[in-house]
Protein backbone atom coordinates (compact mmCIF):
# COMPACT_ATOMS: atom_id res chain seq x y z
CA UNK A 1 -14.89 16.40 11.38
CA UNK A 2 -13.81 13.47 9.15
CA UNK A 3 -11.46 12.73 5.81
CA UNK A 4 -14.01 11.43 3.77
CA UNK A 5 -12.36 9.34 0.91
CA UNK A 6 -13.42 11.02 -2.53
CA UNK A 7 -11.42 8.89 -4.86
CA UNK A 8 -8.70 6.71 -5.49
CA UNK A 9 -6.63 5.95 -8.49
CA UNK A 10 -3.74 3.74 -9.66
CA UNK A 11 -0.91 3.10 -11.69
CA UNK A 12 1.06 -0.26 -13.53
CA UNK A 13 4.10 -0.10 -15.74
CA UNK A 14 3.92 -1.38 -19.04
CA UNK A 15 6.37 -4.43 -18.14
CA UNK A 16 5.05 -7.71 -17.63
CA UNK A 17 7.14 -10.17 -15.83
CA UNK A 18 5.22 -13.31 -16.60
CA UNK A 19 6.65 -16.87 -14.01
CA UNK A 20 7.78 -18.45 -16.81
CA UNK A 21 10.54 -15.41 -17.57
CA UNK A 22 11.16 -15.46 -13.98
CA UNK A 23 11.90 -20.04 -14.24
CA UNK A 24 14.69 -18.76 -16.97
CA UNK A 25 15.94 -16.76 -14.37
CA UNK A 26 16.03 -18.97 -11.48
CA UNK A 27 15.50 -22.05 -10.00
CA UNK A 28 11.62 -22.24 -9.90
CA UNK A 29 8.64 -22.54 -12.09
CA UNK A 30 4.87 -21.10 -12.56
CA UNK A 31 3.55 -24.20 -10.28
CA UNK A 32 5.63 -23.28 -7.76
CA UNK A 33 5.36 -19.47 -7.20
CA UNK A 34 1.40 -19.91 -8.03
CA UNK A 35 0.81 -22.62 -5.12
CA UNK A 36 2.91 -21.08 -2.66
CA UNK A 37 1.65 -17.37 -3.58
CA UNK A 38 -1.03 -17.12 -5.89
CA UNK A 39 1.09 -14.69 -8.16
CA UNK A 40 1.21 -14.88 -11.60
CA UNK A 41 3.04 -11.89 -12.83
CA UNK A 42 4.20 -8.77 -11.76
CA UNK A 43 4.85 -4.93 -13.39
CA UNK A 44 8.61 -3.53 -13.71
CA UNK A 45 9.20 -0.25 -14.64
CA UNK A 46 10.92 1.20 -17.08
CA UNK A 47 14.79 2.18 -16.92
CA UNK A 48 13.48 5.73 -17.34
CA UNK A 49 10.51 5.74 -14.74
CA UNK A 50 11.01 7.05 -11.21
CA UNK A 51 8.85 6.44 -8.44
CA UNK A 52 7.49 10.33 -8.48
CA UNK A 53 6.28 9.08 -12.47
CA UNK A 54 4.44 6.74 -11.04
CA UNK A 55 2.88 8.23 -7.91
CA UNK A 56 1.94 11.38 -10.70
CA UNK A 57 0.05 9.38 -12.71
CA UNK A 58 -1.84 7.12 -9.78
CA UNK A 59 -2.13 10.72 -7.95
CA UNK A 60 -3.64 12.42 -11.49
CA UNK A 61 -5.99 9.52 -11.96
CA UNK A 62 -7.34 9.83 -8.02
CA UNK A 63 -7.49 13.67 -8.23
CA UNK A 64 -9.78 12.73 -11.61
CA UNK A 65 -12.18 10.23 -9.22
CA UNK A 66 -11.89 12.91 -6.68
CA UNK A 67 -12.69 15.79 -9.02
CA UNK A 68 -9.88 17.93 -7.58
CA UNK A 69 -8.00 20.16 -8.94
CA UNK A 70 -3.81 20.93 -8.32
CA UNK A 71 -5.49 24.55 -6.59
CA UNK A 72 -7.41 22.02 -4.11
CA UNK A 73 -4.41 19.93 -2.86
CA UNK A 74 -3.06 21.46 0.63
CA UNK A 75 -0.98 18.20 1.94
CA UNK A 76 0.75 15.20 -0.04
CA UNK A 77 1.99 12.42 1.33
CA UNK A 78 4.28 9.83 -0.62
CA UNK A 79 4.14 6.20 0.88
CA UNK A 80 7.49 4.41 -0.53
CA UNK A 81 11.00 2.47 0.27
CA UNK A 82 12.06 3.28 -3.48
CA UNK A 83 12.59 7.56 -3.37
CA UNK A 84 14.14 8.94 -6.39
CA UNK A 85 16.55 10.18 -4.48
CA UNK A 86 18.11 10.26 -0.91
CA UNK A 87 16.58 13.90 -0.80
CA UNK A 88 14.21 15.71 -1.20
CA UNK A 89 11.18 13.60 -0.95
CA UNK A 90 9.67 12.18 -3.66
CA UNK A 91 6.77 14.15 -2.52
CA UNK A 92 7.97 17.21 -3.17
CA UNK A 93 8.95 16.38 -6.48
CA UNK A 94 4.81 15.17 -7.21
CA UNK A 95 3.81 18.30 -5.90
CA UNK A 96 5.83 20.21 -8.13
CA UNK A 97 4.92 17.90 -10.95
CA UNK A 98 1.46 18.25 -10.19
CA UNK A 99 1.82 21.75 -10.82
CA UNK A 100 0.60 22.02 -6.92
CA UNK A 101 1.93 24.98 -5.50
CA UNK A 102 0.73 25.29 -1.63
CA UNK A 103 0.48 23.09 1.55
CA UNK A 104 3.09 20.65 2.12
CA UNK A 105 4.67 17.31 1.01
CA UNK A 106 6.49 14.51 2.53
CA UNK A 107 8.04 11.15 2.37
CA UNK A 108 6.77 8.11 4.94
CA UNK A 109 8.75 5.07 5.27
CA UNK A 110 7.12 1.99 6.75
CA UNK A 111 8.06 -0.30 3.69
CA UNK A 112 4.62 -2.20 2.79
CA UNK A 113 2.70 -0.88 5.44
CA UNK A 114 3.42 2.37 4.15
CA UNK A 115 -0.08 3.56 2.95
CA UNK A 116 -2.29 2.48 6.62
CA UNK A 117 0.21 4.43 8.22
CA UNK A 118 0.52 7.29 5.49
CA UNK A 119 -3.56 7.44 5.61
CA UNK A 120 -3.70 7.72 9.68
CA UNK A 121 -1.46 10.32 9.39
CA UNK A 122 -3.17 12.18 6.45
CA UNK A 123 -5.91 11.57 8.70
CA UNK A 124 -4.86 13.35 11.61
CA UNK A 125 -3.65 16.36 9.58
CA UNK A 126 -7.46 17.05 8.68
CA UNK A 127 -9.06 16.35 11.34
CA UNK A 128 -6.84 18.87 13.23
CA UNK A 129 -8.00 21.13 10.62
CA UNK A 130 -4.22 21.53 9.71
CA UNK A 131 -5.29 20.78 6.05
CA UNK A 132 -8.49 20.54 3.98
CA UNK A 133 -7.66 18.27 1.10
CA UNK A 134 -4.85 15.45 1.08
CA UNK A 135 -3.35 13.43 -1.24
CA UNK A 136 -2.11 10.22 0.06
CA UNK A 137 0.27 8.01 -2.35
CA UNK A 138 1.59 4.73 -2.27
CA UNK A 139 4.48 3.92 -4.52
CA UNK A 140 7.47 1.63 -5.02
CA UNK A 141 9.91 0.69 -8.06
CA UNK A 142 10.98 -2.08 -5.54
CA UNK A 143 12.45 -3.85 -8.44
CA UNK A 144 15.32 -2.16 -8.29
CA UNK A 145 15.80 -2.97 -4.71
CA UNK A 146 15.78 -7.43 -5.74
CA UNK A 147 18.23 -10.02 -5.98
CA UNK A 148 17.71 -11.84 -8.97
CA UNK A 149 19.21 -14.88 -7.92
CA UNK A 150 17.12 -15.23 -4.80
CA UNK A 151 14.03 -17.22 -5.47
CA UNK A 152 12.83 -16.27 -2.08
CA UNK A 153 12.32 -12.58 -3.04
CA UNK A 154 12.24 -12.06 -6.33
CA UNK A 155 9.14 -13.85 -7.33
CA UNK A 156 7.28 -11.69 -5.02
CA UNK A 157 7.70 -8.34 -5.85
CA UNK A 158 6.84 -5.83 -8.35
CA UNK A 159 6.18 -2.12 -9.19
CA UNK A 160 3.18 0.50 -9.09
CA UNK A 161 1.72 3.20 -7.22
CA UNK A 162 -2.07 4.19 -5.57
CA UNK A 163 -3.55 6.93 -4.80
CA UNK A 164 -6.50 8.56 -2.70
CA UNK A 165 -8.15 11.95 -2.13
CA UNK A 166 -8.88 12.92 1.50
CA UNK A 167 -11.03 15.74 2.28
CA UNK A 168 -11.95 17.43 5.74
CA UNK A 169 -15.84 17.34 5.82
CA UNK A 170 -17.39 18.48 8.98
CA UNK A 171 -20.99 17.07 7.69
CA UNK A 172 -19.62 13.54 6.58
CA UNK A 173 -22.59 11.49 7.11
CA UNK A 174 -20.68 8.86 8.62
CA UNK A 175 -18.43 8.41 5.66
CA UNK A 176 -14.76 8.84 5.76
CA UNK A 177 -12.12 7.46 8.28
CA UNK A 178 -13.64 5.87 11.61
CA UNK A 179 -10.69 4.38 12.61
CA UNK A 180 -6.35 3.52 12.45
CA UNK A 181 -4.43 0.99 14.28
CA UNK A 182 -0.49 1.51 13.92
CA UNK A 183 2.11 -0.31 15.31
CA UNK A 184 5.84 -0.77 14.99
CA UNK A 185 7.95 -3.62 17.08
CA UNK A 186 11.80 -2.80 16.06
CA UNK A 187 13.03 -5.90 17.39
CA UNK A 188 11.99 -7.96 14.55
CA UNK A 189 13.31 -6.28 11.93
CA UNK A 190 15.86 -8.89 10.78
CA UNK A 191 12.93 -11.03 9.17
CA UNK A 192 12.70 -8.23 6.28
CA UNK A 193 15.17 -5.60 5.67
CA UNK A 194 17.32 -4.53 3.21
CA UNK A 195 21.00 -5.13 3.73
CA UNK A 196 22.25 -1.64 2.38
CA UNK A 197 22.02 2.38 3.14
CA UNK A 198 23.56 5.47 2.85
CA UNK A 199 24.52 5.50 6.92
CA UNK A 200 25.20 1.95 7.30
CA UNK A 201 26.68 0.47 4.12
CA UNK A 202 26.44 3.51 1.53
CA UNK A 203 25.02 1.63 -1.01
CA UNK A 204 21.43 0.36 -2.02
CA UNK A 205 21.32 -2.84 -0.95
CA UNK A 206 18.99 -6.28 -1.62
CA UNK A 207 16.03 -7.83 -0.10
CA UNK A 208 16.19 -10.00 2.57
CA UNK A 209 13.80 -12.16 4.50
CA UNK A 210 12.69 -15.01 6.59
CA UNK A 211 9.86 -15.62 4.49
CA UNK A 212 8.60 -18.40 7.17
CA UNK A 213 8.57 -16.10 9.90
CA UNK A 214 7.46 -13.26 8.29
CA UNK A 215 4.08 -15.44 7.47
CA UNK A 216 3.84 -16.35 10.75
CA UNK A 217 3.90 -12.59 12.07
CA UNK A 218 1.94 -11.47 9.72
CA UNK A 219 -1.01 -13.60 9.80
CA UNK A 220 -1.20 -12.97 13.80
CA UNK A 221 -0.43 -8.78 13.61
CA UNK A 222 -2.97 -8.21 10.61
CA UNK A 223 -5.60 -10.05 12.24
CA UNK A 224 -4.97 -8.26 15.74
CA UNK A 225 -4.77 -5.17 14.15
CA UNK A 226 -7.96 -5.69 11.96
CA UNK A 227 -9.86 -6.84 15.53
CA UNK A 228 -8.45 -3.26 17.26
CA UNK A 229 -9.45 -0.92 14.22
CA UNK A 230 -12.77 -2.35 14.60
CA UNK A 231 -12.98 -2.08 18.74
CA UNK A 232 -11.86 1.17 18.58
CA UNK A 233 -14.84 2.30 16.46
CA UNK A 234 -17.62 -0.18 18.26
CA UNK A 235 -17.81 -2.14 15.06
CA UNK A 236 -18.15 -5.64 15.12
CA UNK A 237 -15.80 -7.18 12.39
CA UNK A 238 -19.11 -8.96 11.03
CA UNK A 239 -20.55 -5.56 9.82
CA UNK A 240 -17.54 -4.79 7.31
CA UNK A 241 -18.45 -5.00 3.62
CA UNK A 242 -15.14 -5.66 1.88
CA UNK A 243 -11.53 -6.33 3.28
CA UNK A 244 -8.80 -4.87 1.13
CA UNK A 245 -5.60 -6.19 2.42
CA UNK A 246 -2.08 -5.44 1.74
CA UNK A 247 -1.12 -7.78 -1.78
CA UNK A 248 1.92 -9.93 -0.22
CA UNK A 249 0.46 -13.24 -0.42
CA UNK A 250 -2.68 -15.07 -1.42
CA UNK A 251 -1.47 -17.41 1.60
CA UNK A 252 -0.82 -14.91 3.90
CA UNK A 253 -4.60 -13.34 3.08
CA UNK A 254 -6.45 -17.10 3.15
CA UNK A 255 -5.15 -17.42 6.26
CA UNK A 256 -6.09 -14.24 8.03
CA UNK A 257 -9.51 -14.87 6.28
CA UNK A 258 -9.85 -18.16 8.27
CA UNK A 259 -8.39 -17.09 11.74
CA UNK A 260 -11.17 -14.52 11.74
CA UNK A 261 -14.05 -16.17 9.81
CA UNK A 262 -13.93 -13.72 6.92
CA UNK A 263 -15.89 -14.92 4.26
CA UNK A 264 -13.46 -14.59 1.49
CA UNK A 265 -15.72 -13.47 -1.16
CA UNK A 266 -15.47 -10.50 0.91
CA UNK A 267 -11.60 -9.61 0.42
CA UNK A 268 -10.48 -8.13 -2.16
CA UNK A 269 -7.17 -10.10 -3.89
CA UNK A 270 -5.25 -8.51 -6.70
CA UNK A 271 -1.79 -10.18 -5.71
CA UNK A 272 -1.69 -12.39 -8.71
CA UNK A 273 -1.79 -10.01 -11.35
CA UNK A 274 0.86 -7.54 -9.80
CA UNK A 275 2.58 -9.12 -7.04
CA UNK A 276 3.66 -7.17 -3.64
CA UNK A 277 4.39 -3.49 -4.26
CA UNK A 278 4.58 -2.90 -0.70
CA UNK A 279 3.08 0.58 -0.34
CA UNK A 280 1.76 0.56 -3.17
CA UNK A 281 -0.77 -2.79 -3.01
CA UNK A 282 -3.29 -1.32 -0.71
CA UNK A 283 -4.49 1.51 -3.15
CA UNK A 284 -4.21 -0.52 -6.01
CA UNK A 285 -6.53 -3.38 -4.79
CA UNK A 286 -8.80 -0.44 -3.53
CA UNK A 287 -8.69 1.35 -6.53
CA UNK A 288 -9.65 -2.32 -8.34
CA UNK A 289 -12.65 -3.05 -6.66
CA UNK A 290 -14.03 0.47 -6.47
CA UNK A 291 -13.79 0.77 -10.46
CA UNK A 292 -14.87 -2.91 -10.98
CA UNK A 293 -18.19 -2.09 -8.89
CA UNK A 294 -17.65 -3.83 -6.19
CA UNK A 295 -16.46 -1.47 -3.84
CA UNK A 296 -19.56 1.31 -3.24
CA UNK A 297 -20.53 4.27 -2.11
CA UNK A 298 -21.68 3.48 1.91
CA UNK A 299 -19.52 0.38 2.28
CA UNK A 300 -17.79 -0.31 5.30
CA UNK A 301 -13.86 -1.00 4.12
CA UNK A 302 -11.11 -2.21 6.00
CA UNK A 303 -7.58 -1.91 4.78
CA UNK A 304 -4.55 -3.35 6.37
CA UNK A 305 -0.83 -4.22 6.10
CA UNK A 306 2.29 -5.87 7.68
CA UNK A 307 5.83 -4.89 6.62
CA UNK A 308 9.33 -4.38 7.38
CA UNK A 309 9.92 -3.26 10.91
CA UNK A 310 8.14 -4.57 11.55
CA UNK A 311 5.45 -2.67 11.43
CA UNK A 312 1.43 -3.51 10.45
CA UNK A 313 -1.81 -1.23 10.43
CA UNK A 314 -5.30 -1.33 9.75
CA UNK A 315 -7.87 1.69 8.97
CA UNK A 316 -11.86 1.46 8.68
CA UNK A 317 -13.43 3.61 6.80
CA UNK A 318 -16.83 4.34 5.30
CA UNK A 319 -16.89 5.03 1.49
């Protein structure tokens, strides 16, 4: 048995926030944030769009790929740091926008790497034969979650959603999910958090990191992580087609790239045109390359993420 990966789909507001809006706002400029991060602009949502708008429309346009239907969906499950609300999940509310009415739906928080995780467990639920068809969704408004006055942060992020179709196939062909790595280490999770929540603070919060460290981790997780997805399925790292890492930072993914000897025509880089959307980036750069051709039908893929936590992740699979 195997979730074979039958489509993917994604969603960008409307709202462009170009670097040079963002130098009005704060001390910085489009040199700056473009050497140190390769972004260029980033999406913002609308004041009337909710994270469940924009995991609907990522999740509609996957379902499309997929050629599902709402009657074909048994399990959803919503990637995000940015609910609608405190409760009930944001899932639920896609399900019943979806006009999906069986299986279930749920909420996963592991900030950025919110889809890896979200896709191992989607993963297990099918193989387990506890479901036959999955949606899994990644999708922030993390906008609303920035200081605006703190260069460090706010140049970074930006909104969207992605979206894949995961299907139980006991004949797969080798295609589907070979492989997940997940892994959590709570003690670090001063370098990114948010300084609010309803328990703690009771309100929202900002952004915060130790942007220095956080490179740092992440460089040396991802590529572990990358290494163990690949050991755990007897693949040598060589073999994969594309790399479609999580959208933080075109540092953070040149540098990976060289501790490993990725060639990086190989990974897949969308960061500059929408910045980090945390669980959202993964399905979005996926969803890029399989539309713009590159991306095929046989190709050996691996995805992978660091975020707050921390936690990081990495999942092979063959399209």
């Amino acid at each position: 048995m195997r979730s074979v990966l039958l489509g993917a789909g994604s969603y960008l507001p409307k709202r462009v926030l170009t670097n040079a809006e963002l130098a009005q706002r704060v001390d910085t400029s489009d040199e700056w944030i473009v050497e140190r991060t390769g972004i260029r602009e980033r999406r913002i949502a609308a004041s009337d769009e909710k994270t469940s708008d924009l995991a609907c429309t990522a999740a509609l346009n996957a379902m499309k790929a997929a050629e599902r239907e709402a009657k074909d969906i048994d399990l959803i499950i919503v990637a995000t740091t940015t609910p609608d609300l405190t409760f009930p999940a944001t899932a639920a509310r896609v399900q019943a926008a979806l006009g999906i009415n069986q299986g279930a739906a749920f909420d996963l928080q592991a900030v950025c790497s919110g889809f890896i995780f979200a896709l191992a467990t989607a993963d297990n639920f099918l193989v387990r034969g506890q479901a036959k068809t999955a949606l899994v969704i990644g999708a922030e408004t993390f906008s609303r979650l920035l200081d605006w006055e703190d260069r460090g942060t706010c140049i970074l992020f930006g909104d969207g959603a992605g979206a894949v179709v995961l299907e139980a196939q006991e004949d797969a062909r080798e295609r589907g999910v070979i492989s997940t790595f997940l892994r959590t280490d709570g003690r670090m999770h001063d370098l990114l958090y948010v300084d609010g929540g309803v328990s703690e603070t009771g309100t929202i919060g900002k952004v915060r990191m130790v942007g220095n460290a956080v490179f740092r981790q992440a460089v040396e997780h991802i590529s572990a992580a990358m290494l163990e997805a690949c050991a755990r399925a007897d693949v040598s790292i060589d073999t994969v087609d594309w790399f479609v890492p999580h959208q933080a930072n075109q540092r953070i993914l040149d540098g990976v790239a060289r501790r490993l000897g990725i060639d990086v025509d190989k990974v897949v880089s969308t960061v500059g045109v929408h910045g980090n959307t945390s669980a959202a980036s993964v399905p979005l750069a996926l969803d890029t390359a399989i539309r713009d051709g590159r991306i095929k039908a046989g190709d050996l893929v691996l995805m992978e993420a660091l975020g707050g936590g921390l936690t990081w992740g990495a999942a092979l699979v063959r399209m």
